[in-house]
PDB file of N, CA and C in Angstrom:
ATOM      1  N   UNK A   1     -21.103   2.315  65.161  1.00  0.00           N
ATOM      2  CA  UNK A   1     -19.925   1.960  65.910  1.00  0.00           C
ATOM      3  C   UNK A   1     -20.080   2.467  67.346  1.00  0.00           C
ATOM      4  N   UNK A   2     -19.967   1.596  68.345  1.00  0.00           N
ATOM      5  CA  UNK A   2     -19.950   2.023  70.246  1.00  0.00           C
ATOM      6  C   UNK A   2     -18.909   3.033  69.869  1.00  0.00           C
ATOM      7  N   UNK A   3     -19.357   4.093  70.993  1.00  0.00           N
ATOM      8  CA  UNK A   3     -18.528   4.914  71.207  1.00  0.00           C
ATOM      9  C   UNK A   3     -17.167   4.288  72.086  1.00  0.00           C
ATOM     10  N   UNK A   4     -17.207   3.860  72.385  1.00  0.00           N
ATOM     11  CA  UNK A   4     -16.128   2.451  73.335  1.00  0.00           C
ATOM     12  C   UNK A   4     -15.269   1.375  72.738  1.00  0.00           C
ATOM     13  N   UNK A   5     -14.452   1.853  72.409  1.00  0.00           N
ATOM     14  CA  UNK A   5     -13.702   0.167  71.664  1.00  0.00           C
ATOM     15  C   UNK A   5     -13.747  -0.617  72.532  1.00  0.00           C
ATOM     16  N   UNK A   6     -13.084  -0.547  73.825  1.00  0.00           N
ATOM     17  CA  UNK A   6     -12.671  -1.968  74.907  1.00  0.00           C
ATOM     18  C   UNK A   6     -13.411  -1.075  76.005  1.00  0.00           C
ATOM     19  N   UNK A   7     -14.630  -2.301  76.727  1.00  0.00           N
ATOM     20  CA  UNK A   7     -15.268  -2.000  77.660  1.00  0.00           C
ATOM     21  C   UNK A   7     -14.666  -2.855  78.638  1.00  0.00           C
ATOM     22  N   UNK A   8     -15.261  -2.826  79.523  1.00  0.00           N
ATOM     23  CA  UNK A   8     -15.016  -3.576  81.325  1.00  0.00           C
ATOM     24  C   UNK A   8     -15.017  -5.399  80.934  1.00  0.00           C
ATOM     25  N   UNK A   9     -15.807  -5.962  80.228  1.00  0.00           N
ATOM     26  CA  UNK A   9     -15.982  -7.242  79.538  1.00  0.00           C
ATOM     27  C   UNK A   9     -14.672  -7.591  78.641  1.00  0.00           C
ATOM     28  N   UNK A  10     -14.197  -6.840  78.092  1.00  0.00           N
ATOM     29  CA  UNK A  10     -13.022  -7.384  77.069  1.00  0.00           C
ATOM     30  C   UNK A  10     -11.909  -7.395  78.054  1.00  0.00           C
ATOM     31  N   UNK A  11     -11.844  -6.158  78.897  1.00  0.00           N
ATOM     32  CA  UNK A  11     -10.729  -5.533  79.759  1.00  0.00           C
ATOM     33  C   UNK A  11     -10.741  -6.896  80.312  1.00  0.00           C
ATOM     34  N   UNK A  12     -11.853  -7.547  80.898  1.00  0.00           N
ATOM     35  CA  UNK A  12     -12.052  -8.575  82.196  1.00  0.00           C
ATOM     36  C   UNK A  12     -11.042  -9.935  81.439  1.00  0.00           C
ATOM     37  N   UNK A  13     -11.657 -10.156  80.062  1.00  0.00           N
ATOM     38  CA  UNK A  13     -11.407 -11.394  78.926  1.00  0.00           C
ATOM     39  C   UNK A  13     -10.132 -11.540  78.926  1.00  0.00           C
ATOM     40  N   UNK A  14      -9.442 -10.043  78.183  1.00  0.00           N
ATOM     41  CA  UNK A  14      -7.993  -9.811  78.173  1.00  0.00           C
ATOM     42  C   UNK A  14      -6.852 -10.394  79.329  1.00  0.00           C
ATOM     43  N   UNK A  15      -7.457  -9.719  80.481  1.00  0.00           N
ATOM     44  CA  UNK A  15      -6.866 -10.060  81.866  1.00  0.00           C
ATOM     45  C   UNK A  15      -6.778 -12.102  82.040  1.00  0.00           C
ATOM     46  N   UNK A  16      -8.027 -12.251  81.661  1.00  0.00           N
ATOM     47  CA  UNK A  16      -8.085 -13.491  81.923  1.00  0.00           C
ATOM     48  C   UNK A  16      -6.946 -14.658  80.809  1.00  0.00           C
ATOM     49  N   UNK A  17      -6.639 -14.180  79.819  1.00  0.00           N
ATOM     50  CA  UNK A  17      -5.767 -14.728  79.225  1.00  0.00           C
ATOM     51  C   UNK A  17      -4.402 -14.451  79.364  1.00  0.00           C
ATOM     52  N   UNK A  18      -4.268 -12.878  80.330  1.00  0.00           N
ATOM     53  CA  UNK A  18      -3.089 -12.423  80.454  1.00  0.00           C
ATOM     54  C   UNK A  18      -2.302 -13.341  81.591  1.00  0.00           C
ATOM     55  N   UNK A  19      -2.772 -13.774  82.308  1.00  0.00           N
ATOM     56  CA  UNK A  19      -2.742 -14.471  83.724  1.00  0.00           C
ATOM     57  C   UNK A  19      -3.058 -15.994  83.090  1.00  0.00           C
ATOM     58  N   UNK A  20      -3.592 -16.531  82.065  1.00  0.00           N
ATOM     59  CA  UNK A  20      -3.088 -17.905  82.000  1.00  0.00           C
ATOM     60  C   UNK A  20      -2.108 -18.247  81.417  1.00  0.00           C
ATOM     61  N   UNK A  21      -1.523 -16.954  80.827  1.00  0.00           N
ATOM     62  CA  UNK A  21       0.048 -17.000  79.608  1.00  0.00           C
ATOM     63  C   UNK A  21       1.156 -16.853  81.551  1.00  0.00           C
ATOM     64  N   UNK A  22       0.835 -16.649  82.116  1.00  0.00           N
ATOM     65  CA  UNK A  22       1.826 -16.274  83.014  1.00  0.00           C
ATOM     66  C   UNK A  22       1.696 -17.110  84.424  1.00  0.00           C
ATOM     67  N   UNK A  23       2.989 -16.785  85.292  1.00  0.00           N
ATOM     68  CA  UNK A  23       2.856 -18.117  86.049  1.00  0.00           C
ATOM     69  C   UNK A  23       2.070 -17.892  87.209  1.00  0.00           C
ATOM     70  N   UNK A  24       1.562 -18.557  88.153  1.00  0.00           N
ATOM     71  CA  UNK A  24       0.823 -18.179  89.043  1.00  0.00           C
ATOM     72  C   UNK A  24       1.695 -17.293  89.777  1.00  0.00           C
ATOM     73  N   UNK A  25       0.826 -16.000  90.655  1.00  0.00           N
ATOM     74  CA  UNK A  25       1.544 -14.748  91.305  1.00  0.00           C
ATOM     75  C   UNK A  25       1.997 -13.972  90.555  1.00  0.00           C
ATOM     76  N   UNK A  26       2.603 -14.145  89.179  1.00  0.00           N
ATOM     77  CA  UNK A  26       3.124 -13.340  88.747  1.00  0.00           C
ATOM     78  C   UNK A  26       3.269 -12.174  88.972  1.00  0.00           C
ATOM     79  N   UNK A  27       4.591 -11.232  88.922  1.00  0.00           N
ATOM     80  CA  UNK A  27       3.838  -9.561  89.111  1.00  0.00           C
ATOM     81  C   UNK A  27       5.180  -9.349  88.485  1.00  0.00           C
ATOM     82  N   UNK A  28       4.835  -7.569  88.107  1.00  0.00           N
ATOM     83  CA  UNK A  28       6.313  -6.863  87.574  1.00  0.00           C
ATOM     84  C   UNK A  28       6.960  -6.654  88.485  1.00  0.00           C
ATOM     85  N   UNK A  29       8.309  -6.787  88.846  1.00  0.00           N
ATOM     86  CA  UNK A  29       8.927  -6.731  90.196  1.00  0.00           C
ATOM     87  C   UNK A  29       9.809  -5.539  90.272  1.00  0.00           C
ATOM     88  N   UNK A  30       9.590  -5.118  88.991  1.00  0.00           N
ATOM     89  CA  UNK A  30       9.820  -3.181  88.909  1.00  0.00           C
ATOM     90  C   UNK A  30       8.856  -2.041  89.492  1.00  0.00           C
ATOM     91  N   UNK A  31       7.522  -3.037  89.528  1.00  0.00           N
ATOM     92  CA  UNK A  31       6.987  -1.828  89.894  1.00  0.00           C
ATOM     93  C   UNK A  31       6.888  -1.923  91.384  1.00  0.00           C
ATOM     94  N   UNK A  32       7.199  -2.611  91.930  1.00  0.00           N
ATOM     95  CA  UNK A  32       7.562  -1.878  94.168  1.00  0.00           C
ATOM     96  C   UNK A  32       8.940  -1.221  93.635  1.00  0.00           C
ATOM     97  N   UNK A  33      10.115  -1.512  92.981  1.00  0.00           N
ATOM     98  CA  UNK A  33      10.973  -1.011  93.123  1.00  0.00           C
ATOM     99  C   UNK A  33      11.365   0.862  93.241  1.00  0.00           C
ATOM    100  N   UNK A  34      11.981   0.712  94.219  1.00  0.00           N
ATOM    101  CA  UNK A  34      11.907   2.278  94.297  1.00  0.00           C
ATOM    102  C   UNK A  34      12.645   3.525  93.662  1.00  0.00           C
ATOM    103  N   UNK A  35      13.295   2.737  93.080  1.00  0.00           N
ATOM    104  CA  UNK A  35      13.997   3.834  92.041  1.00  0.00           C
ATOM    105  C   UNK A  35      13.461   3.512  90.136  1.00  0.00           C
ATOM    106  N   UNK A  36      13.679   2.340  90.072  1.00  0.00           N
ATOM    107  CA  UNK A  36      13.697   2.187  88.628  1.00  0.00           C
ATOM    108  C   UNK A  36      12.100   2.003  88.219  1.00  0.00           C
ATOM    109  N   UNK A  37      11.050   1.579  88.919  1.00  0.00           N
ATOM    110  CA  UNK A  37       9.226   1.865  88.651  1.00  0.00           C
ATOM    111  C   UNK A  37       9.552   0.868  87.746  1.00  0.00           C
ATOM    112  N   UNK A  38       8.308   0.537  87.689  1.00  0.00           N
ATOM    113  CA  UNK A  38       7.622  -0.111  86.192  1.00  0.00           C
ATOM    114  C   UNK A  38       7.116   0.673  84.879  1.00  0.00           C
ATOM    115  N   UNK A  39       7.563   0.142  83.851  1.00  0.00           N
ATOM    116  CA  UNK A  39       7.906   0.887  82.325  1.00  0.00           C
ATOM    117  C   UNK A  39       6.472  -0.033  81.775  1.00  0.00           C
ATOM    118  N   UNK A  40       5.570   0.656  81.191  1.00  0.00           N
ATOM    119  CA  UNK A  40       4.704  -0.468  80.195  1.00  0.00           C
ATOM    120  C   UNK A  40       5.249  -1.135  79.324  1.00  0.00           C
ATOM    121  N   UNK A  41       6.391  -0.805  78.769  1.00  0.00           N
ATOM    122  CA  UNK A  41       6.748  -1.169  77.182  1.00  0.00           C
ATOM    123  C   UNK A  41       8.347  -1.332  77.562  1.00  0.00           C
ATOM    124  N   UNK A  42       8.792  -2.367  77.243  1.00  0.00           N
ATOM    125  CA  UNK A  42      10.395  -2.711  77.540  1.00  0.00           C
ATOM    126  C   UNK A  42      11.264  -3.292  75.983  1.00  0.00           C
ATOM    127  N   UNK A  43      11.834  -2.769  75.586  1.00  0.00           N
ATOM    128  CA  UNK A  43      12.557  -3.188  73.905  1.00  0.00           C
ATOM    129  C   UNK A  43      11.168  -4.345  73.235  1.00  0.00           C
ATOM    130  N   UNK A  44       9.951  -3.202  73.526  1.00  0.00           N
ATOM    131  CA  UNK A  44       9.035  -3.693  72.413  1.00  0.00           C
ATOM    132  C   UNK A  44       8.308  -4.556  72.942  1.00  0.00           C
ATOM    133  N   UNK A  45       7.840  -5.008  74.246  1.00  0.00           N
ATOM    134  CA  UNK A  45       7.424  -6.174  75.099  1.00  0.00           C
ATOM    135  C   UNK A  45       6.649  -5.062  76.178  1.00  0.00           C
ATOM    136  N   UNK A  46       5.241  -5.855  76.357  1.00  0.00           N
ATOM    137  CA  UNK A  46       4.917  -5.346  77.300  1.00  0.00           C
ATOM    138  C   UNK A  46       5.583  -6.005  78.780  1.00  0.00           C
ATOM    139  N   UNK A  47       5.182  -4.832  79.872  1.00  0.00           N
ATOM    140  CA  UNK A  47       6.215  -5.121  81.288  1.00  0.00           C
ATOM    141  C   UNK A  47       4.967  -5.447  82.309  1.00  0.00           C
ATOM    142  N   UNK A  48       4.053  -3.989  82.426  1.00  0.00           N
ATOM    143  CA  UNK A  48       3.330  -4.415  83.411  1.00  0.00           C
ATOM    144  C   UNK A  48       2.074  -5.043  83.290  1.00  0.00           C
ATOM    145  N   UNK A  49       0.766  -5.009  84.024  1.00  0.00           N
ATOM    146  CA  UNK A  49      -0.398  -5.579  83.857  1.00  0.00           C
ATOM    147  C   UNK A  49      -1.162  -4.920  82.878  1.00  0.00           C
ATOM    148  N   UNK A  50      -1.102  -3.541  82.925  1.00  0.00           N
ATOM    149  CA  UNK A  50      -2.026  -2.459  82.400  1.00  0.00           C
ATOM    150  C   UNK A  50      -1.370  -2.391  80.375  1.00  0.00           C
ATOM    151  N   UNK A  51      -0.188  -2.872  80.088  1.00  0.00           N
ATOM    152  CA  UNK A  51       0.820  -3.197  78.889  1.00  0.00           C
ATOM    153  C   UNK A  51       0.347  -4.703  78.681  1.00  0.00           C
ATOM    154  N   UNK A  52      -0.097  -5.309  79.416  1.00  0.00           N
ATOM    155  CA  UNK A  52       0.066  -6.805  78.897  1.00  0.00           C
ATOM    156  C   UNK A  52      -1.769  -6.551  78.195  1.00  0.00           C
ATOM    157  N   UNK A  53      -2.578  -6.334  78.684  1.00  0.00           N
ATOM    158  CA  UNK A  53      -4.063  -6.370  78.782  1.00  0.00           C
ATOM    159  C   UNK A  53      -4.043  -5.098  77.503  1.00  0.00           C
ATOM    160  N   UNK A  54      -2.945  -4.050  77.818  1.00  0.00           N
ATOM    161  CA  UNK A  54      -3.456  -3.384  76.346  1.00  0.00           C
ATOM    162  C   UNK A  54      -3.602  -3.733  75.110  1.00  0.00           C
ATOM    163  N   UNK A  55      -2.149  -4.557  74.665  1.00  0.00           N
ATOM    164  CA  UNK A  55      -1.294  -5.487  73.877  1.00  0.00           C
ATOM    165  C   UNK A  55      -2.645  -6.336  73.818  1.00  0.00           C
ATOM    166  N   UNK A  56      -3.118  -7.457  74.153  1.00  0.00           N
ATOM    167  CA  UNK A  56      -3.891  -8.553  73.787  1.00  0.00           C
ATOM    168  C   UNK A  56      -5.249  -8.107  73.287  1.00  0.00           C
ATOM    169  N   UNK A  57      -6.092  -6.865  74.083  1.00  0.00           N
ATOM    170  CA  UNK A  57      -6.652  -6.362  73.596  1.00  0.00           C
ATOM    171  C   UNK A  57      -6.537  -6.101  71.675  1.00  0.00           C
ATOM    172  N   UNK A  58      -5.098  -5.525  71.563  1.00  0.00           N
ATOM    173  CA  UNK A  58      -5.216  -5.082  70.143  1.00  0.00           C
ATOM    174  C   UNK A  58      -4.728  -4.002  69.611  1.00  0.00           C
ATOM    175  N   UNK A  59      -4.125  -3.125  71.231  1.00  0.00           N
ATOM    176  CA  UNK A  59      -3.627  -1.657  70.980  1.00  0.00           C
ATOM    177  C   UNK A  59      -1.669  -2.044  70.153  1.00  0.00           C
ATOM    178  N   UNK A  60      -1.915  -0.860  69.425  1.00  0.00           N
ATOM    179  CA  UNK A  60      -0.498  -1.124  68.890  1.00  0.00           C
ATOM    180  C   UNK A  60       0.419  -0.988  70.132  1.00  0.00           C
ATOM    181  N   UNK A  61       1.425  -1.951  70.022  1.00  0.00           N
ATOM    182  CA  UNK A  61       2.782  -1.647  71.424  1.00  0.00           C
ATOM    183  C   UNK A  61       3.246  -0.701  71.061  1.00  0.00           C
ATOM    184  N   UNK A  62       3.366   0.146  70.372  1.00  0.00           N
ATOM    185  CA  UNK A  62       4.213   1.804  69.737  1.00  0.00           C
ATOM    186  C   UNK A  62       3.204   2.310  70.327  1.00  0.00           C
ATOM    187  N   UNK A  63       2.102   2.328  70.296  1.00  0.00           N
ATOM    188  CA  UNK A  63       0.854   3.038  71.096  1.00  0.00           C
ATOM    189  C   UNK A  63       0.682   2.955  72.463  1.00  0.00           C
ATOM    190  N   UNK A  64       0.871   1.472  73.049  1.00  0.00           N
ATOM    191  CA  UNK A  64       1.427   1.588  74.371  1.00  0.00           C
ATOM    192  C   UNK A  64       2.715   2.731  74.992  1.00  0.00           C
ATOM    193  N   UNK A  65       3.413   2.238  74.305  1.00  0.00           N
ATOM    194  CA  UNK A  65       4.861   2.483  74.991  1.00  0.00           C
ATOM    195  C   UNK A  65       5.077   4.607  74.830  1.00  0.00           C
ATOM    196  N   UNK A  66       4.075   4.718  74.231  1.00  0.00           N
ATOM    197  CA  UNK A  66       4.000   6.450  74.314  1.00  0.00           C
ATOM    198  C   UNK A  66       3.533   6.791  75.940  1.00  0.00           C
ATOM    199  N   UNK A  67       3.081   5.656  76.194  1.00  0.00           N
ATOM    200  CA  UNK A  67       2.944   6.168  77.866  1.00  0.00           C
ATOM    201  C   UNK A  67       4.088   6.178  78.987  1.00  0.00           C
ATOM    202  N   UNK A  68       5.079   5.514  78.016  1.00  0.00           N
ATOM    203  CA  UNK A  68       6.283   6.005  79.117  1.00  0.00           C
ATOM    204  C   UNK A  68       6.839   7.030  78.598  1.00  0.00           C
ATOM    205  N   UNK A  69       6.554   7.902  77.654  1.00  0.00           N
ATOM    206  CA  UNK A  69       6.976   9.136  77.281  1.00  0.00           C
ATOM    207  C   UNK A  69       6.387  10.324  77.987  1.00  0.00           C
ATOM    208  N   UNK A  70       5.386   9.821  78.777  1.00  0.00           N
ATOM    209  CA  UNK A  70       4.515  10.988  79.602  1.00  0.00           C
ATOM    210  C   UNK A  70       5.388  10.944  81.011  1.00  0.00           C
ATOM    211  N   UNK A  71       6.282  10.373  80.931  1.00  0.00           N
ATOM    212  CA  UNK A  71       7.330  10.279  82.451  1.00  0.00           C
ATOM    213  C   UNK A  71       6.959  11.647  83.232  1.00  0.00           C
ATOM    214  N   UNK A  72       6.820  11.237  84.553  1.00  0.00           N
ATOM    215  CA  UNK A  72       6.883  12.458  85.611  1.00  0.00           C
ATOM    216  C   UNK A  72       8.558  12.405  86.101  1.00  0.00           C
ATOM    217  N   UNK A  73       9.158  13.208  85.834  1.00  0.00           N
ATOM    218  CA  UNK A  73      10.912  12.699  86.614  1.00  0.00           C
ATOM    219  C   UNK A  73      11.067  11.430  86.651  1.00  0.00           C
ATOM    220  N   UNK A  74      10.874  10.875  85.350  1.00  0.00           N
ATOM    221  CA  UNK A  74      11.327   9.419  85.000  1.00  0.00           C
ATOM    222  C   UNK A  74      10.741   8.663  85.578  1.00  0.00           C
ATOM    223  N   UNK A  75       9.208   8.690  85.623  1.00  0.00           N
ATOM    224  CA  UNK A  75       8.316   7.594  86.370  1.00  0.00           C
ATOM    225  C   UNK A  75       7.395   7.486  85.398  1.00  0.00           C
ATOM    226  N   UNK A  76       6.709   6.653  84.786  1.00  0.00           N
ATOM    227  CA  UNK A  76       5.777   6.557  83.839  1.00  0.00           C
ATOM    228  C   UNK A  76       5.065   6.963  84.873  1.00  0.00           C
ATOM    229  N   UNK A  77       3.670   8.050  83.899  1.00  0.00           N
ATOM    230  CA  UNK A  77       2.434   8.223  84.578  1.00  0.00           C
ATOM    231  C   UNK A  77       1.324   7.347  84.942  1.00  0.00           C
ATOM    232  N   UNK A  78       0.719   7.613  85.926  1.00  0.00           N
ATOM    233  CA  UNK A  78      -0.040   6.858  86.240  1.00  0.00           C
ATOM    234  C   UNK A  78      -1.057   6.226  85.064  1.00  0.00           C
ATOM    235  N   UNK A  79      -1.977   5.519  85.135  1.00  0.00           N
ATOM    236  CA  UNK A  79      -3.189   5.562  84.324  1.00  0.00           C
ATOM    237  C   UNK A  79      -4.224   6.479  83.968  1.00  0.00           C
ATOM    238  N   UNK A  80      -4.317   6.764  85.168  1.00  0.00           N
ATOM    239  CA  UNK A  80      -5.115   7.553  85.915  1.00  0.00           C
ATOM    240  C   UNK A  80      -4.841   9.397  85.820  1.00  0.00           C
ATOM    241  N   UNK A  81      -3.812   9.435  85.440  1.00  0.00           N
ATOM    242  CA  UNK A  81      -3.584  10.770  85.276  1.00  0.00           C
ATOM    243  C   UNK A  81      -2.604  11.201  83.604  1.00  0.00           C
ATOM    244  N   UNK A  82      -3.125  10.012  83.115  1.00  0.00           N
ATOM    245  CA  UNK A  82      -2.165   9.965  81.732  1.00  0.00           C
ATOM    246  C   UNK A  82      -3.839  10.351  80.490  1.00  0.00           C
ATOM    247  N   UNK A  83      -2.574  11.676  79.602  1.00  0.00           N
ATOM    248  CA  UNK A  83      -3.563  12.441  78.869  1.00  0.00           C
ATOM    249  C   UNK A  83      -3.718  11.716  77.319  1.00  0.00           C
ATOM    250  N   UNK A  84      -3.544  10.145  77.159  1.00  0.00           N
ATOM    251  CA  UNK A  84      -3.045  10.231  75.935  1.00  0.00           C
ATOM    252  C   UNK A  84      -4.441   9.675  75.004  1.00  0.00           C
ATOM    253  N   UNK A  85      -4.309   9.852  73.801  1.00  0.00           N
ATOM    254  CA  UNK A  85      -5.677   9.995  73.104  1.00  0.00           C
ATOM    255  C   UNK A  85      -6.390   8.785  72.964  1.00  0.00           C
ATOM    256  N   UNK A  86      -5.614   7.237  73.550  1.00  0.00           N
ATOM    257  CA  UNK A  86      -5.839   6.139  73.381  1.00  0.00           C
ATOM    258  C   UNK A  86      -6.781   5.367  74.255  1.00  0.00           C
ATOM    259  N   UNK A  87      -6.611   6.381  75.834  1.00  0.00           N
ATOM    260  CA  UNK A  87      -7.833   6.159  76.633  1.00  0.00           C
ATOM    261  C   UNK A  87      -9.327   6.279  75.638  1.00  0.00           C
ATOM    262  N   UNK A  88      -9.321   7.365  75.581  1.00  0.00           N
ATOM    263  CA  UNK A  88     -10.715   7.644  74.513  1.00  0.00           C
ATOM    264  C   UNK A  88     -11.451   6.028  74.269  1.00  0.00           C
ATOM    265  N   UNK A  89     -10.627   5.681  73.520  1.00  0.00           N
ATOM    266  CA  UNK A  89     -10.825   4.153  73.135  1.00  0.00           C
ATOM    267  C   UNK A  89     -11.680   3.030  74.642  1.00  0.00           C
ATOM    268  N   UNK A  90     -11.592   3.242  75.263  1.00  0.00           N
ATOM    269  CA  UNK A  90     -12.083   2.579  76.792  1.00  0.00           C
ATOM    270  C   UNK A  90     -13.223   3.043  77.552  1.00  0.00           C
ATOM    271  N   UNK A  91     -14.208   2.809  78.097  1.00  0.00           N
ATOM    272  CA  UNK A  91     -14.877   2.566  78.391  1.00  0.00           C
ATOM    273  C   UNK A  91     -14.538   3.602  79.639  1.00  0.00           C
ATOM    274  N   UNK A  92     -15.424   4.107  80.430  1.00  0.00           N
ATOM    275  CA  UNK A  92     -14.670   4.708  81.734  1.00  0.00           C
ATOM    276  C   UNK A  92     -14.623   3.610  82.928  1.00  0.00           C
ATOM    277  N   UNK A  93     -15.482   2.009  82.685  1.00  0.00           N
ATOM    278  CA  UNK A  93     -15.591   0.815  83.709  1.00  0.00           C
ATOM    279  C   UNK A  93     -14.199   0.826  83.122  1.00  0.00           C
ATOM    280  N   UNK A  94     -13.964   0.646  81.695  1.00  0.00           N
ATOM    281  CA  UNK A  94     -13.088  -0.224  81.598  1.00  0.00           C
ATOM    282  C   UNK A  94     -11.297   0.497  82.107  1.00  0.00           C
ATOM    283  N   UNK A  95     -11.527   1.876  82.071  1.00  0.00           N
ATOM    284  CA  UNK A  95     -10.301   2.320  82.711  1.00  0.00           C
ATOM    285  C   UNK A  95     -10.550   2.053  84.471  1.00  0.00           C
ATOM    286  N   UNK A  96     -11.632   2.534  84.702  1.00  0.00           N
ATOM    287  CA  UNK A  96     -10.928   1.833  86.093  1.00  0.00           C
ATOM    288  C   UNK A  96     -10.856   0.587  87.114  1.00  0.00           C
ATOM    289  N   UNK A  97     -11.078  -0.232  86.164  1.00  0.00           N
ATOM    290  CA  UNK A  97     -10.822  -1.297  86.145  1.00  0.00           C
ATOM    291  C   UNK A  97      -9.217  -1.519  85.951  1.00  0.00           C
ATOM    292  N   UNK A  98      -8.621  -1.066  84.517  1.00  0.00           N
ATOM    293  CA  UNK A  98      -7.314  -0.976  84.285  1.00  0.00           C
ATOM    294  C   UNK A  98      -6.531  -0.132  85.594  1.00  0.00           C
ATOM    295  N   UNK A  99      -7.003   0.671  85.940  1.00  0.00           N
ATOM    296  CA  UNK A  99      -6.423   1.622  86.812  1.00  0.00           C
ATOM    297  C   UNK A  99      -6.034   0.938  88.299  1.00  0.00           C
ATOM    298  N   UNK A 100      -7.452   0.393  88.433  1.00  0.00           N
ATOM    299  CA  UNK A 100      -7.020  -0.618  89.795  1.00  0.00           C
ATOM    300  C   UNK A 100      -6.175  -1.441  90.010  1.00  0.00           C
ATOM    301  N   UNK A 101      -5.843  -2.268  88.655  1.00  0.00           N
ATOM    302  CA  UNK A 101      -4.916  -3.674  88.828  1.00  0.00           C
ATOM    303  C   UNK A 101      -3.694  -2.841  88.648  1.00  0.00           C
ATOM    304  N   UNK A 102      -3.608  -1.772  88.235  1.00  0.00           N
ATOM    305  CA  UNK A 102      -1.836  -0.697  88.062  1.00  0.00           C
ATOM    306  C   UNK A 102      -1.561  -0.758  89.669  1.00  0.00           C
ATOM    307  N   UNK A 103      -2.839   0.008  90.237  1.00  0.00           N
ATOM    308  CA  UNK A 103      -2.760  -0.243  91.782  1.00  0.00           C
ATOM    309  C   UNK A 103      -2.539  -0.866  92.822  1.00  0.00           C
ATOM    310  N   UNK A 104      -2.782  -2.043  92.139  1.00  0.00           N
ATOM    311  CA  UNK A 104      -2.784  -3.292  92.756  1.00  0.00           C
ATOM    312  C   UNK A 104      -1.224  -4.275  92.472  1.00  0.00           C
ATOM    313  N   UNK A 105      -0.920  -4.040  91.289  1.00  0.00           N
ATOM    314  CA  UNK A 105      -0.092  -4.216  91.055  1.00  0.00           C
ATOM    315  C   UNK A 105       1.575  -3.360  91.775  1.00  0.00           C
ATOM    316  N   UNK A 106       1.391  -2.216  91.976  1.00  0.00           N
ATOM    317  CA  UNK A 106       2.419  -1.627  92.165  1.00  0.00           C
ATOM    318  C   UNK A 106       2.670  -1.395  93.611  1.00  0.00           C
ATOM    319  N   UNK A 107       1.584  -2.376  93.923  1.00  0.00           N
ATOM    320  CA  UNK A 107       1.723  -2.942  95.635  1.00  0.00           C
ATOM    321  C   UNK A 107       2.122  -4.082  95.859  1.00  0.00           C
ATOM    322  N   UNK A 108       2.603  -4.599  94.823  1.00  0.00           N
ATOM    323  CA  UNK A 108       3.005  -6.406  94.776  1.00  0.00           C
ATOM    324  C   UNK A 108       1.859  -7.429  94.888  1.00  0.00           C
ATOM    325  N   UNK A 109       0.965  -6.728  94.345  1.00  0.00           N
ATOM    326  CA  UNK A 109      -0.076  -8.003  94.229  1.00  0.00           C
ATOM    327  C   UNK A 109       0.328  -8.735  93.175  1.00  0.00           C
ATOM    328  N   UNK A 110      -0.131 -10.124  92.585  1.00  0.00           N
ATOM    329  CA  UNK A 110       0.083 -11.129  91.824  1.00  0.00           C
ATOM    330  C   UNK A 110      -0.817 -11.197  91.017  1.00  0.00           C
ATOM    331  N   UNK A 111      -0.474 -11.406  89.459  1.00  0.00           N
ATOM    332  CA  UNK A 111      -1.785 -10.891  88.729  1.00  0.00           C
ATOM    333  C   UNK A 111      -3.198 -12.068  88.740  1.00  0.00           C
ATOM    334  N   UNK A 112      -2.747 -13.046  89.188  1.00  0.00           N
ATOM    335  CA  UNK A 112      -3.660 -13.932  89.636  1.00  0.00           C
ATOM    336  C   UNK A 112      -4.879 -13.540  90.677  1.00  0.00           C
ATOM    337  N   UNK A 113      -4.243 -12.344  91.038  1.00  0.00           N
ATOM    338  CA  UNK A 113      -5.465 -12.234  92.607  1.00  0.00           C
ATOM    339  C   UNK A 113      -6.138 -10.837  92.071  1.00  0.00           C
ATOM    340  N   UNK A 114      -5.871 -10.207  90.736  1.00  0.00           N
ATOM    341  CA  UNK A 114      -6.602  -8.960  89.904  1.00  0.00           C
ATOM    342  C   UNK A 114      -7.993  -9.799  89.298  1.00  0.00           C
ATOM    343  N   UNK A 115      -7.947 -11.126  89.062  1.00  0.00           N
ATOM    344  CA  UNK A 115      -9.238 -10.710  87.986  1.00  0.00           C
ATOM    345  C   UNK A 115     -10.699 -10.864  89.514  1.00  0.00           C
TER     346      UNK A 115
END
């Protein structure tokens, strides 16, 4: 068994189906917002890019949505600085890869212009 469940290739695959389920530009329009952020996991639905690509991948959404339990003063943590045991599972391309489009995303990019 790879030490890697989801590498940079699936991450890429995932993305690419995440963005044909959605409309062109798309983006979470929580995450510029300046008080309320973007949540991965919303009554059981993924919200942002880095939630949609986990989800299709294969990760349980109860497994997602523990990452808004790592809240900094009610901000989900970054990717990038989130301790939870599910990274393990990823590739280190394939997190920052994930990490970038959070980035990219929470600048109002459109998930069309991530892959």
């Amino acid at each position: 068994m790879p030490k890697h469940r989801y590498d940079e290739t699936s991450v890429r695959n995932a993305l690419a189906v995440v963005v044909a389920d959605h409309p062109a530009d798309h983006f979470d329009h929580r995450s510029t917002a300046p008080v309320a952020g973007c949540r991965y996991m919303s009554a059981g639905k993924p919200q942002c890019v880095v939630a949609h690509v986990m989800v299709r991948l294969g990760v349980n959404p109860r497994t997602v949505a523990q990452l808004d339990k790592e809240a900094d003063g009610g901000t989900p943590v970054r990717l990038v600085d989130s301790r939870h045991p599910i990274l393990k599972r990823f590739s280190p391309e394939a997190l920052a890869l994930l990490a970038s489009w959070q980035w990219a995303q929470d600048r109002g990019y459109g998930w069309d212009e991530l892959t």
